[in-house]
Protein backbone atom coordinates (compact mmCIF):
# COMPACT_ATOMS: atom_id res chain seq x y z
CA UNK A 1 0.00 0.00 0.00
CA UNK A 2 1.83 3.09 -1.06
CA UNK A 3 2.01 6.38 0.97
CA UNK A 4 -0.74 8.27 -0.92
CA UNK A 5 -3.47 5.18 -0.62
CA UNK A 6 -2.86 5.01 3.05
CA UNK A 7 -3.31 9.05 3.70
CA UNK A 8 -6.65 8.99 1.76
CA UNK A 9 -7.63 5.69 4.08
CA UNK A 10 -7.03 7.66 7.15
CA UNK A 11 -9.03 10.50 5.73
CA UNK A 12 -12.08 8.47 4.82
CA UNK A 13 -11.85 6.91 8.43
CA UNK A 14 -11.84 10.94 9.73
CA UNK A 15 -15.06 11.64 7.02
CA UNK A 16 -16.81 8.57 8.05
CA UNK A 17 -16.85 9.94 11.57
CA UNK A 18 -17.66 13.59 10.34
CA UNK A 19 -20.56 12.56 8.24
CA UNK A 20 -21.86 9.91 11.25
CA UNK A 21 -21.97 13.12 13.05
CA UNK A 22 -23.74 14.97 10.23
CA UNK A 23 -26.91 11.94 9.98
CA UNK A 24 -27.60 13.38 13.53
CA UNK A 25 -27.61 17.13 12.33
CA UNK A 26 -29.10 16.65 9.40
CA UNK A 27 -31.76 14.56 10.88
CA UNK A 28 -32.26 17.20 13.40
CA UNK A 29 -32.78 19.79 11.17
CA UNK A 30 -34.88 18.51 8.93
CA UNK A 31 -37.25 17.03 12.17
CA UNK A 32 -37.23 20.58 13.25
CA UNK A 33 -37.96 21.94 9.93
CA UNK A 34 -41.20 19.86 9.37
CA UNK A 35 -42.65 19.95 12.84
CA UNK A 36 -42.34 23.78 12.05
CA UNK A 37 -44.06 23.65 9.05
CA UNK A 38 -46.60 21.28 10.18
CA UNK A 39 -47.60 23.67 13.13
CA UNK A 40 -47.45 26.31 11.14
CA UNK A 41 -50.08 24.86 8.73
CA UNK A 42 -51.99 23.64 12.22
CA UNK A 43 -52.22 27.47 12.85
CA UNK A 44 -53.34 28.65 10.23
CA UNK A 45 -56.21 26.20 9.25
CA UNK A 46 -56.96 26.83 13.70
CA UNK A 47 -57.48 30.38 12.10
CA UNK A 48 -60.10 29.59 8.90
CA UNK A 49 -61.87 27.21 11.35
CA UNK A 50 -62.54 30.13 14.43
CA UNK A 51 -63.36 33.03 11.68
CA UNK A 52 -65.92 29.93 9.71
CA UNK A 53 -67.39 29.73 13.33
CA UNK A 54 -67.86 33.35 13.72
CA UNK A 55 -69.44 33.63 10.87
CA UNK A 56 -72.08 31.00 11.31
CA UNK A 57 -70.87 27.92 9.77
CA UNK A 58 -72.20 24.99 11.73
CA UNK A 59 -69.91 22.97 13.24
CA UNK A 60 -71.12 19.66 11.60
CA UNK A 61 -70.22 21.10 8.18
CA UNK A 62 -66.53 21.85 9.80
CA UNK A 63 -65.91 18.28 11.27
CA UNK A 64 -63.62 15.40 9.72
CA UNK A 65 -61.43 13.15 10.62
CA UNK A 66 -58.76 15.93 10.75
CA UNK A 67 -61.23 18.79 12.74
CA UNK A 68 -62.81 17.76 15.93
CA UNK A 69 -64.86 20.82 17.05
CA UNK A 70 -67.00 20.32 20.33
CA UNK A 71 -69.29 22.72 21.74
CA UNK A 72 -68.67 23.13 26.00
CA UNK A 73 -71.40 24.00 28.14
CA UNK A 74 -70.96 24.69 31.85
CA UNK A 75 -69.54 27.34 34.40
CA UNK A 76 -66.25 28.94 34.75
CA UNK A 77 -64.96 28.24 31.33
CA UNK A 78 -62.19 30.02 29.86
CA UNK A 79 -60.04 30.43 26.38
CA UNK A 80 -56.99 28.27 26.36
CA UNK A 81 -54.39 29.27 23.88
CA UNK A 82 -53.55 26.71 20.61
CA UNK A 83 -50.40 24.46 21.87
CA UNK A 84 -48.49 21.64 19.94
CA UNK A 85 -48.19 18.07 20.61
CA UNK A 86 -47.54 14.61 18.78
CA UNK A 87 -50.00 12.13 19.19
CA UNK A 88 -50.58 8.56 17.21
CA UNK A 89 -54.39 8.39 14.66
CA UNK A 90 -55.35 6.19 12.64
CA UNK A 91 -54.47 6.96 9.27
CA UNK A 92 -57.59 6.96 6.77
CA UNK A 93 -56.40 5.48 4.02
CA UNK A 94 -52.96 3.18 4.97
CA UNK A 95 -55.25 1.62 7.86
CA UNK A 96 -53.11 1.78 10.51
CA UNK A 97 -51.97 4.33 13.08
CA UNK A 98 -49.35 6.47 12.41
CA UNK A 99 -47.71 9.92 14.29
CA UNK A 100 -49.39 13.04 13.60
CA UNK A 101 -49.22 16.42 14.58
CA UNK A 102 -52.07 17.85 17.02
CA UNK A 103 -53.34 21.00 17.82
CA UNK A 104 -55.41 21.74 20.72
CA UNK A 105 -57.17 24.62 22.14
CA UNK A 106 -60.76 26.31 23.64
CA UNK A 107 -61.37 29.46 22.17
CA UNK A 108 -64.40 31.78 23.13
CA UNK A 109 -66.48 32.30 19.76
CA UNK A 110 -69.79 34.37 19.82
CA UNK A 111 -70.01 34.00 23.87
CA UNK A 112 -69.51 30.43 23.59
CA UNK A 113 -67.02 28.07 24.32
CA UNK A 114 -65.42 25.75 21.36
CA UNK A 115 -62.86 23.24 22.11
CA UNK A 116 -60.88 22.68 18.42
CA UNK A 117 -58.45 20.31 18.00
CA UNK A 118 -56.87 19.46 14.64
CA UNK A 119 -54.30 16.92 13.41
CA UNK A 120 -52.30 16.52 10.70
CA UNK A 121 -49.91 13.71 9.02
CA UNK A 122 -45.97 14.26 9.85
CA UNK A 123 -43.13 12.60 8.59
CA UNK A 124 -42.01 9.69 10.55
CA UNK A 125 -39.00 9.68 12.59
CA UNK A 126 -37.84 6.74 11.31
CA UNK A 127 -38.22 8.00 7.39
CA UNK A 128 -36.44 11.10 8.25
CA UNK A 129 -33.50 9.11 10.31
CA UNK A 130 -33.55 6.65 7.35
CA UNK A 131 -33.89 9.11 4.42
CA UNK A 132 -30.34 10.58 6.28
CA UNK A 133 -28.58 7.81 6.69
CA UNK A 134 -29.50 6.66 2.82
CA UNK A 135 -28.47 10.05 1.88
CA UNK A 136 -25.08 11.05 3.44
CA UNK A 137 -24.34 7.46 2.88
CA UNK A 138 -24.10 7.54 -0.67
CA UNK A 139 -22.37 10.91 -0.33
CA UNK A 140 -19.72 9.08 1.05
CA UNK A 141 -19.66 6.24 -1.00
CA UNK A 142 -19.20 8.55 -3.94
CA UNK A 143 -16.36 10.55 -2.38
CA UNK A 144 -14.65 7.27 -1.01
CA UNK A 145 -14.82 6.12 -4.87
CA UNK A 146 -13.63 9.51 -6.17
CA UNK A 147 -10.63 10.09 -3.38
CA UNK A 148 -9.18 5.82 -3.87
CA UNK A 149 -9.49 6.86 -7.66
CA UNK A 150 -7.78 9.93 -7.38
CA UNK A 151 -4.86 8.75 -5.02
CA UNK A 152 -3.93 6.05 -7.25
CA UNK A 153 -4.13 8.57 -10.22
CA UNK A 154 -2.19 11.38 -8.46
CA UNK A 155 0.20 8.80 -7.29
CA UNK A 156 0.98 7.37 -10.69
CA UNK A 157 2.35 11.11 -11.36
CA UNK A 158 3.17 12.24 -7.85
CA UNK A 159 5.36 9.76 -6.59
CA UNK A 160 6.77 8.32 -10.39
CA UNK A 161 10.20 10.53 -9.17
CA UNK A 162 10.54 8.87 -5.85
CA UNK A 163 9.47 5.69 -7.49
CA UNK A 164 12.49 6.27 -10.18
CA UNK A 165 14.44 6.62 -7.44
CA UNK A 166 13.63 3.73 -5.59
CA UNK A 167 14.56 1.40 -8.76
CA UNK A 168 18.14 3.35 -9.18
CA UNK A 169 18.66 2.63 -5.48
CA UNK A 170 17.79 -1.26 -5.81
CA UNK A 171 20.26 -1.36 -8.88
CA UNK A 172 23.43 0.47 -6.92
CA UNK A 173 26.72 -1.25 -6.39
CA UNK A 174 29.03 -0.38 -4.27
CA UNK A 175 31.71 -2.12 -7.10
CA UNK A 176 30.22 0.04 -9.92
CA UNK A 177 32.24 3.72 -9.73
CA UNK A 178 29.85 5.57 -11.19
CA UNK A 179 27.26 8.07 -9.28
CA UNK A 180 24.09 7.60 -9.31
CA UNK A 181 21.99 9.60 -11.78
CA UNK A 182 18.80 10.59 -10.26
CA UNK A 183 15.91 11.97 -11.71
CA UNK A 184 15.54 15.93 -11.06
CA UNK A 185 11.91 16.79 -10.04
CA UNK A 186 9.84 19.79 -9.26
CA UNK A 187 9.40 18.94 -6.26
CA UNK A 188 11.28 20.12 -3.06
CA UNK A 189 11.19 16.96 -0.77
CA UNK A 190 12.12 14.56 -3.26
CA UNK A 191 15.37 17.35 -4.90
CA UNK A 192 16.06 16.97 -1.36
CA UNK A 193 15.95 13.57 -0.73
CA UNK A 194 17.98 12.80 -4.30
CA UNK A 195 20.76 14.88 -3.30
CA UNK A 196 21.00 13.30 0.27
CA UNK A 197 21.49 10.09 -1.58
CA UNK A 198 23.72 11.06 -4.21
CA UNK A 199 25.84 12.93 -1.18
CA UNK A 200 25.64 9.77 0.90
CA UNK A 201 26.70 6.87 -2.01
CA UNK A 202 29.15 9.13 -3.46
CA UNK A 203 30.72 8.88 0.58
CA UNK A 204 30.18 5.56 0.86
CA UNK A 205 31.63 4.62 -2.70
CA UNK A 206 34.78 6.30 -1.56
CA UNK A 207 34.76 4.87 2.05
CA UNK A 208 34.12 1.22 0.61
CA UNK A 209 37.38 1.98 -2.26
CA UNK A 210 39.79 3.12 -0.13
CA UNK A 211 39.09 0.16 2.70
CA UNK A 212 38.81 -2.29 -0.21
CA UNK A 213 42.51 -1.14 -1.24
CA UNK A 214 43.66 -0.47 2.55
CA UNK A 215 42.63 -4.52 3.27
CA UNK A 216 44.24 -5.58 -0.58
CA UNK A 217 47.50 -3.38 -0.01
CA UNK A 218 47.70 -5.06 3.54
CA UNK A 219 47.27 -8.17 2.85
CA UNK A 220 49.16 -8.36 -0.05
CA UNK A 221 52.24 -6.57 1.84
CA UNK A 222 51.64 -9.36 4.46
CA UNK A 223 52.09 -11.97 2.94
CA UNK A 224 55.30 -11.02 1.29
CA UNK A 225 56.87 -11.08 4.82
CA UNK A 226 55.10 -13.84 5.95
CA UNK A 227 56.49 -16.03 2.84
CA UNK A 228 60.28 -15.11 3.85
CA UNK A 229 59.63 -15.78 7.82
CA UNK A 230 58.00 -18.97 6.86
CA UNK A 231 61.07 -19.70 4.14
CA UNK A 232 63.45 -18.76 6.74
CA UNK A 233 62.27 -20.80 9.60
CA UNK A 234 62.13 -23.81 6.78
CA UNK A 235 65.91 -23.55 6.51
CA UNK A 236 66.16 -23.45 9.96
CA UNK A 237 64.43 -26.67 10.55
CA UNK A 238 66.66 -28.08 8.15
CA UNK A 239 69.68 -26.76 9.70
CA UNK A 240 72.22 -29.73 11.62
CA UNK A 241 72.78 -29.59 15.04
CA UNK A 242 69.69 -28.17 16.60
CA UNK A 243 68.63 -29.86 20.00
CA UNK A 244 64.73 -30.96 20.46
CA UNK A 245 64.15 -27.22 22.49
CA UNK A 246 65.01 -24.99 19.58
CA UNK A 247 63.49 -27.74 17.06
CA UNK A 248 60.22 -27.13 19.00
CA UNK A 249 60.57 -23.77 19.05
CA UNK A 250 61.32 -23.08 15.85
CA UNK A 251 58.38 -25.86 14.74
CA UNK A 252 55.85 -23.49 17.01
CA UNK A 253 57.12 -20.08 15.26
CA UNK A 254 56.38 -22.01 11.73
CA UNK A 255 53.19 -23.08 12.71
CA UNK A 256 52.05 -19.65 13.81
CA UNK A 257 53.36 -17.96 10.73
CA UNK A 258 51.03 -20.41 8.67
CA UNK A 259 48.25 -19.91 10.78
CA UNK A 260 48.66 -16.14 10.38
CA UNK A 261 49.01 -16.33 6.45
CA UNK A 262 45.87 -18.38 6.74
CA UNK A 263 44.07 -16.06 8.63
CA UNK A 264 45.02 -13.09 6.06
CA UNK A 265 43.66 -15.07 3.37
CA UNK A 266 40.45 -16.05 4.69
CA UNK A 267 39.54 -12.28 5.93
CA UNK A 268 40.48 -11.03 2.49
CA UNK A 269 38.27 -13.63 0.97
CA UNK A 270 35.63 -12.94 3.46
CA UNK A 271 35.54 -9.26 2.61
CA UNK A 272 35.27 -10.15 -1.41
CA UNK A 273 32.40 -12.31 -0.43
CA UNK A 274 30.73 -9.91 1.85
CA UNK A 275 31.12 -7.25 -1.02
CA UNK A 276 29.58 -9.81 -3.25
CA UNK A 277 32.79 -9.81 -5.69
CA UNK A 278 32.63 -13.13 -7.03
CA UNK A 279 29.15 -12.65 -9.58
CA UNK A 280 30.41 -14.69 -12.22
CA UNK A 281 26.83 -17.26 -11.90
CA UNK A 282 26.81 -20.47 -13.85
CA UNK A 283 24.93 -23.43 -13.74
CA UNK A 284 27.24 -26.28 -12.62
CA UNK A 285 26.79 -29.89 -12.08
CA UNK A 286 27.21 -30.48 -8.79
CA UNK A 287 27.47 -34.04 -9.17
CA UNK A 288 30.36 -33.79 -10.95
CA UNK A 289 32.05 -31.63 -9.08
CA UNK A 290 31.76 -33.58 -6.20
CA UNK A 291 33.33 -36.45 -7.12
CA UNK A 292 36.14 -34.55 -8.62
CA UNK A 293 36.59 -33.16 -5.12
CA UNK A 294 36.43 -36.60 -3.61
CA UNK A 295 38.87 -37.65 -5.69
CA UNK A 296 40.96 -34.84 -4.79
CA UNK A 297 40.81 -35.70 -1.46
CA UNK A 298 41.03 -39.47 -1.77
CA UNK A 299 45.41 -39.68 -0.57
CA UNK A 300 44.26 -37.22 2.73
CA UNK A 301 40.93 -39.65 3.51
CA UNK A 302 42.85 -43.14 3.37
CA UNK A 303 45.65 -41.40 5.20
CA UNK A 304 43.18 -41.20 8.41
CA UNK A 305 41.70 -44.49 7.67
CA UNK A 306 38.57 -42.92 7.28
CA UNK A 307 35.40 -44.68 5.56
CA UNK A 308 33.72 -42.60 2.44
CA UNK A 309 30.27 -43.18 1.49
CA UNK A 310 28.30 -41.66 -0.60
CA UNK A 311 24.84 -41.21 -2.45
CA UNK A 312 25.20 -39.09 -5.12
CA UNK A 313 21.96 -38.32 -7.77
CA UNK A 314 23.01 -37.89 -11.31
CA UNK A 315 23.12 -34.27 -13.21
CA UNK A 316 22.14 -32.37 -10.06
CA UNK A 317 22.88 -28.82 -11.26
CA UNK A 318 23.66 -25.23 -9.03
CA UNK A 319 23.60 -21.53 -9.99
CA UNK A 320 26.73 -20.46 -8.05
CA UNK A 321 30.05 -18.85 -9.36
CA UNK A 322 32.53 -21.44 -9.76
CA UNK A 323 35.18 -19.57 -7.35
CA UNK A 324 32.84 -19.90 -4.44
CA UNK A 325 31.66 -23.74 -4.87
CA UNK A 326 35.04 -25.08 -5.12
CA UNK A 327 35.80 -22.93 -1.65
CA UNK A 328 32.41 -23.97 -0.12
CA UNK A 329 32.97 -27.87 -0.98
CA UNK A 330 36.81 -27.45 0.33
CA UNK A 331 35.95 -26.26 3.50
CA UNK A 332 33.06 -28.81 4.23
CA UNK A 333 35.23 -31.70 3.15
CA UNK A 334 38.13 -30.54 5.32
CA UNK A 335 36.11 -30.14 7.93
CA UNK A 336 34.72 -33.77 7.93
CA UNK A 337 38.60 -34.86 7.74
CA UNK A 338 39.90 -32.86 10.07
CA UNK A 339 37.28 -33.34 13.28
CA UNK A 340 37.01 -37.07 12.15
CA UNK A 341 37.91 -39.79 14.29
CA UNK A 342 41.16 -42.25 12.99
CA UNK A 343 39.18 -44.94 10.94
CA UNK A 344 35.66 -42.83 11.47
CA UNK A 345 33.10 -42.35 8.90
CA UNK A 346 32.24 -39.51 5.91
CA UNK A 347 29.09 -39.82 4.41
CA UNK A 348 27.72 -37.69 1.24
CA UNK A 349 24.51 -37.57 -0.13
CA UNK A 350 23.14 -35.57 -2.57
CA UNK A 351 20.12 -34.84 -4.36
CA UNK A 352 18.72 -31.97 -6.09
CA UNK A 353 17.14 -30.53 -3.14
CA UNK A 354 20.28 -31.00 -0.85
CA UNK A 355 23.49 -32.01 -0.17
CA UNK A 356 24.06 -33.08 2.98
CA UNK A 357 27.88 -33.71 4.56
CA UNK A 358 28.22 -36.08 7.61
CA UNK A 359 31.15 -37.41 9.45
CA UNK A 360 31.79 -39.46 13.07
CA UNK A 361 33.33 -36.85 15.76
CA UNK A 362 33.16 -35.85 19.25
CA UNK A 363 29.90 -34.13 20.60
CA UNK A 364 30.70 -30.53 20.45
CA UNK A 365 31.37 -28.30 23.72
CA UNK A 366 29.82 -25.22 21.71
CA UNK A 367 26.67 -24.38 20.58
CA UNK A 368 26.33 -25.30 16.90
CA UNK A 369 25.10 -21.56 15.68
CA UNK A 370 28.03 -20.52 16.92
CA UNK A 371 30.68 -22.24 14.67
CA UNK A 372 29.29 -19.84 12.00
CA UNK A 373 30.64 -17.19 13.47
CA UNK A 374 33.91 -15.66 12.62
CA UNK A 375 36.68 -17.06 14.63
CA UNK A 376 34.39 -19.71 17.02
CA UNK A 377 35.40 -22.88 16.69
CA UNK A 378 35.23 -25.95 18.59
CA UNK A 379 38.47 -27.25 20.78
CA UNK A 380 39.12 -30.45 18.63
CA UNK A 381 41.42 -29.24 16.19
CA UNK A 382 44.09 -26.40 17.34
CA UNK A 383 45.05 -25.79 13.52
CA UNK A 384 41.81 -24.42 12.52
CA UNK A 385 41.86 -20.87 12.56
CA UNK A 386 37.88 -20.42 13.06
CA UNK A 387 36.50 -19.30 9.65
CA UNK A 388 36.40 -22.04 7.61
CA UNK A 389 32.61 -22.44 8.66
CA UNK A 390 32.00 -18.66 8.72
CA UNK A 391 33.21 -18.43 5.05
CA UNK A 392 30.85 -21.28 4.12
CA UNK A 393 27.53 -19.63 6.06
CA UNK A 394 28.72 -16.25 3.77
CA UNK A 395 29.19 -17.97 0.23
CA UNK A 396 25.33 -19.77 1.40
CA UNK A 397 24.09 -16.25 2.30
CA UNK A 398 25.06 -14.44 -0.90
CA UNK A 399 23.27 -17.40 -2.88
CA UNK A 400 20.00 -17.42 -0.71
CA UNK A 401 20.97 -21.68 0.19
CA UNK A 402 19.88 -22.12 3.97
CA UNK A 403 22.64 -24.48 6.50
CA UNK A 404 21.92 -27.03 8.91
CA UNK A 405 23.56 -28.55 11.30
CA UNK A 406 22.49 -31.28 13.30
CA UNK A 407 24.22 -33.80 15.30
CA UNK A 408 23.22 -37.81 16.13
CA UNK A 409 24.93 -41.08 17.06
CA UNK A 410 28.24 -39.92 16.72
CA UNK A 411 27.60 -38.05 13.50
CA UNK A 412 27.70 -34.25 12.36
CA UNK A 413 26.23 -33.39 9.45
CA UNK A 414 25.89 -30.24 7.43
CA UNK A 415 22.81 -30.10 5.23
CA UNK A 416 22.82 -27.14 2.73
CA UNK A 417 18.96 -26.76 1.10
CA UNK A 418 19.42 -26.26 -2.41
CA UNK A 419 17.34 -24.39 -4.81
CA UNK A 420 15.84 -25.68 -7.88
CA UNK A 421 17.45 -24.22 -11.01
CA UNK A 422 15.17 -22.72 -13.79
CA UNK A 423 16.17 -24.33 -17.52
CA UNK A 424 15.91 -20.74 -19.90
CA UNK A 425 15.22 -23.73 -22.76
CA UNK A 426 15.94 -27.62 -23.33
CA UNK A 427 18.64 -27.17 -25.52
CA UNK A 428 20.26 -25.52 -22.61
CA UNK A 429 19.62 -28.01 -20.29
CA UNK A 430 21.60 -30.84 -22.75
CA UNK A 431 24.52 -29.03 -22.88
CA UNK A 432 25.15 -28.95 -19.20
């Protein structure tokens, strides 16, 4: 519901009171308009029917079912004024009793005393309430029709600039260098809100170019030094005469000069991920792929005396860039090696809905969520430098594929929900 549709909601809600409010004045002043009327009318016929009497006209010839003229006899008689009422008669031709108006009054005519009364037909209450409600009812209906019509006509012009901006927004890259190009309106708000945006991409552009090429500078510089340490202590391992304390000191200065190269590679291929670099999609076979990478890994498997198994379905296909699937398979596999027990148990399956990684370990002292977190990691393995499972939950974000872990009898498994790919034609389809 846009902006415009939800203002002119809120105002019909404020009418809809407003005219509730006006049924009750209209109906009140259109009651008060016809009782006046109506006595008015009373009145004047009250005034034909005294100066008739006057005159001589009998009162037989006066009386209907509307005039009831009695003569009173007696003592101490006087003239009361005419005065107003409602009262309920039968009406002469519906045949049944409805409200009317009544006059009464005893007027002295020719020394005699006359009580008159006269009655005539008024509106109902409930025609008058009901011919209101019908009324102001369709008065709103009408300008509930025009206003929805109009908002989503004015919006269609109104808000097409913001709306054009909106689109340019969704499209914006923080790899693409150039500024955004937004539309120029005549309207103040929306100049305004274009050149906060163009002010705060072109900001952010820059921010996001120089920290790409800070992290790229320093972690190419890094690892330049980190190559010749690692080279050096190398040749020092190799060196004669060194006793078991410097061997294992030199052993633990190696190690930690891997682990630190490591660790500058992974963040810089975090970052890349994060700033969605790799966008080269293609559809792969999975399948294949997979048993490439178990073949890859076949020497490091038997090594451990570990059991493979797996299930794999044929021509099972993924929209990923290549980069990232070769990284994300990597990672899983080493993890199943490297937390695996000496002659444990790796089992793949796959299917075109998921591929799911399991292998025998150790129950894990950590909550499971938390392994996909940079730098958590469980105690088994001291070599892991905690992002091997935070690099695959990014490479599963950017491609909208959901993780899983669960763990049973012994075994951890990673399940990763694929999606289904869309064929653009069959010809397509039998090439891959």
């Amino acid at each position: 519901m846009n902006l415009l549709l939800k203002t002119t909601l809120y105002y019909l809600i404020i009418a809809l009171a407003v005219f509730g409010i006006g049924i009750w004045i209209t109906f009140s002043v259109i009651k008060k308009d016809v009782d006046l009327e109506t006595d008015r009318y009373l009145w004047e016929k009250h005034k034909d029917i005294t100066q008739a009497i006057s005159r001589g006209v009998a009162v037989t010839d006066i009386n209907n079912e509307k005039i009831n003229i009695s003569l009173l006899e007696g003592n101490n008689l006087q003239a009361v004024k005419p005065y107003f009422s409602d009262t309920i008669v039968q009406h002469r031709i519906l045949k049944r009793e409805e409200p009317h108006r009544k006059l009464n009054a005893i007027e002295k005519i020719n020394d005699q005393f006359y009580q008159i009364t006269l009655y005539d037909v008024i509106l109902e209450t409930d025609d008058i309430y009901e011919s209101s409600v019908y009324s102001l009812s369709m008065i709103f209906l009408l300008l509930a029709l025009v206003l929805v019509m109009s908002s989503f006509l004015i919006s269609q012009k109104l808000l097409k600039p913001f709306e054009m901006t909106l689109d340019i927004i969704k499209k914006f890259k923080l790899q693409n260098k150039e500024p955004l190009n937004l539309p120029e309106t005549n309207i103040k708000e929306f100049n305004d809100l274009n050149n906060f945006i163009t002010e705060m991409t072109r900001k952010i552009s820059q921010d996001y170019i120089n920290l790409k090429e800070f992290s790229e500078n320093a972690s190419h510089e890094m690892q330049t030094p980190l190559a010749i340490a690692k080279g050096k202590m190398e040749l020092l391992l190799e060196s004669p005469n060194l006793n078991d304390e410097q061997l294992q000191l030199i052993g633990s200065t190696h190690q930690a000069i891997s682990k630190l190269s490591k660790l500058g590679q992974s963040l810089s291929i975090l970052t890349k991920i994060e700033n969605k670099e790799y966008s080269n999609l293609q559809k792969i076979n999975l399948t294949r792929i997979i048993e490439n990478m178990i073949f890859n890994f076949k020497e490091l498997i038997e090594l451990k005396g570990i059991r493979l198994e797996n299930e794999l379905e044929e021509n099972v296909f993924i929209n990923m860039d290549p980069y990232l699937l070769d990284m994300l398979l990597t990672n899983l596999l080493q993890n199943a090696i490297r937390h695996n027990f000496e002659n444990g148990k790796i089992k793949i399956d796959l299917t075109s809905s998921k591929l799911e990684i399991s292998n025998t370990g150790k129950p894990l002292k950590v909550d499971p969520e938390k392994l996909f977190e940079r730098f958590r990691k469980d105690n088994q393995s001291q070599e892991s430098i905690g992002l091997g499972l935070s690099i695959v939950s990014k490479i599963c974000d950017v491609n909208q594929i959901k993780v899983i872990y669960s763990y049973s009898e012994e075994m951890h498994s990673v399940i990763l929900k694929l999606k289904k790919i869309k064929w653009t034609s069959t010809s397509e389809f039998l090439q891959n």
